[in-house]
Protein backbone atom coordinates (compact mmCIF):
# COMPACT_ATOMS: atom_id res chain seq x y z
CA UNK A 1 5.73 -1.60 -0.49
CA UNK A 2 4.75 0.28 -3.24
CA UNK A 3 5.12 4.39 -3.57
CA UNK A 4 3.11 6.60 -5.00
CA UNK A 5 2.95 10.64 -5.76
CA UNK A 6 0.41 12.24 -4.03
CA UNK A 7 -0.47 16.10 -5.71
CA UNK A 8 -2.54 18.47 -3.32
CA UNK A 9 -3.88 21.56 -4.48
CA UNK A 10 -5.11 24.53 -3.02
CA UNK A 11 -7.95 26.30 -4.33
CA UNK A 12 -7.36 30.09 -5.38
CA UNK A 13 -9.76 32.53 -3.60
CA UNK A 14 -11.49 32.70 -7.24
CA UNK A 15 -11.97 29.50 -8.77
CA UNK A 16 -15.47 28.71 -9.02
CA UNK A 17 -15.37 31.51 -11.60
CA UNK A 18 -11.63 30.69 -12.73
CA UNK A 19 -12.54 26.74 -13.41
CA UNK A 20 -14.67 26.54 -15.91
CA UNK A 21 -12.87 28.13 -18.53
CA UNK A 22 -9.97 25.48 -18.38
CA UNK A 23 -11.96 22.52 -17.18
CA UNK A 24 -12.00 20.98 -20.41
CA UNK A 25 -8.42 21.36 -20.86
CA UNK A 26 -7.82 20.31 -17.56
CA UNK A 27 -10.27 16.74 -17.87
CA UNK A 28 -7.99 15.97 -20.97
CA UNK A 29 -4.88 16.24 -19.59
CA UNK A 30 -6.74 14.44 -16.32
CA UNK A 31 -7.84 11.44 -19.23
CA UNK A 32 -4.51 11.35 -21.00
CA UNK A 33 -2.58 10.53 -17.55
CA UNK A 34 -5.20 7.49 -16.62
CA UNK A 35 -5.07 6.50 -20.15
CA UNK A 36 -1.37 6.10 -20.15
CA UNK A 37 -1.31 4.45 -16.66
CA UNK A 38 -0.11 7.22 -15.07
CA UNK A 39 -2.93 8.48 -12.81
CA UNK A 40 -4.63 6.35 -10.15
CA UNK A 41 -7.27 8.35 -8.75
CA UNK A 42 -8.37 11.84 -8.85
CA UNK A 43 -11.05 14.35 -6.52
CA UNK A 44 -11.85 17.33 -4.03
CA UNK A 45 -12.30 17.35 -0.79
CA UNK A 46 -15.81 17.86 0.63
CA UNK A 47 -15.46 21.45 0.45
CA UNK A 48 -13.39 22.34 -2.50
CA UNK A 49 -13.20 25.87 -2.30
CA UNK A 50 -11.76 25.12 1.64
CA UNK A 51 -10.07 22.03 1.19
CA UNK A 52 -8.73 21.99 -2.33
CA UNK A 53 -8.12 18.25 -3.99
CA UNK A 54 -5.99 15.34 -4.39
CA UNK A 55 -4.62 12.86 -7.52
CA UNK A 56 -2.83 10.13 -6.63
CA UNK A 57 0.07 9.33 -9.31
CA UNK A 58 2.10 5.95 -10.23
CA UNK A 59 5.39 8.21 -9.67
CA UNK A 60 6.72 11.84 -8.66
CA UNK A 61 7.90 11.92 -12.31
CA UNK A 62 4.43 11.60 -13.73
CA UNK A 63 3.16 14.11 -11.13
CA UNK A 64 5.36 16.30 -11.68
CA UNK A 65 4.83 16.44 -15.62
CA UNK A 66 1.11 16.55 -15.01
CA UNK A 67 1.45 19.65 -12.51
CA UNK A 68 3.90 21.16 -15.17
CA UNK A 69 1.85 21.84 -17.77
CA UNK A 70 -1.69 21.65 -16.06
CA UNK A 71 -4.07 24.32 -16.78
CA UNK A 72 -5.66 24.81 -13.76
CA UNK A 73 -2.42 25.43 -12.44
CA UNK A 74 -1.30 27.60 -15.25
CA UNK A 75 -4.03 30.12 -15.34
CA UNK A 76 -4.08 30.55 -11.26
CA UNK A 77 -7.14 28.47 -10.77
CA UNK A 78 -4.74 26.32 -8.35
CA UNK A 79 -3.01 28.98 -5.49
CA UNK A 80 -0.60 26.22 -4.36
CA UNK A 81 0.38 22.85 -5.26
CA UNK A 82 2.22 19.92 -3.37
CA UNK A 83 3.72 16.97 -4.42
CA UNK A 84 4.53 14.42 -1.35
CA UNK A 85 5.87 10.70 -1.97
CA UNK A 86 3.16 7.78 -0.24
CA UNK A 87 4.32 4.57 0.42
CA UNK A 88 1.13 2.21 0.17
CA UNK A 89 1.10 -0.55 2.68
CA UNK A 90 -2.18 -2.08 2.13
CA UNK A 91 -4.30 -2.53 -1.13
């Protein structure tokens, strides 16, 4: 059985008008971490601005160095963050 890092984050109240100003920041740090083999998979939830989003990392270490320095989270276009530990069973 393999575990992963699952990061959840919740939207602030603002951030269709908080986004795009670190987006492009954000997508680069986003590429980096699937470059290096680091990030899985990455998305919102139907509803964003409700819902929030998900990445799914190879580790808690790598998640938590992406959520460290991530922009979104940095400049309060992320309220809340979560990191939980997922133990894949089937692939």
């Amino acid at each position: 059985m393999k575990t992963y890092a699952v990061v959840l984050y919740e939207s602030a109240d603002d951030v269709a008008s908080r986004a795009p100003a670190h987006y492009p920041a954000h997508k680069a740090r986003l590429d980096e971490f699937h470059a290096a083999g680091d990030l899985i998979m990455v998305g919102t939830f139907g509803d964003p601005q409700a819902q929030g989003s998900m990445a799914v990392f190879t580790s808690r270490e790598a998640a938590e160095k992406f959520v460290g320095d991530d922009p979104f989270v940095l400049n309060g276009v992320v309220r809340r963050h979560e990191i939980r530990d997922w133990n894949e069973t089937y692939s």
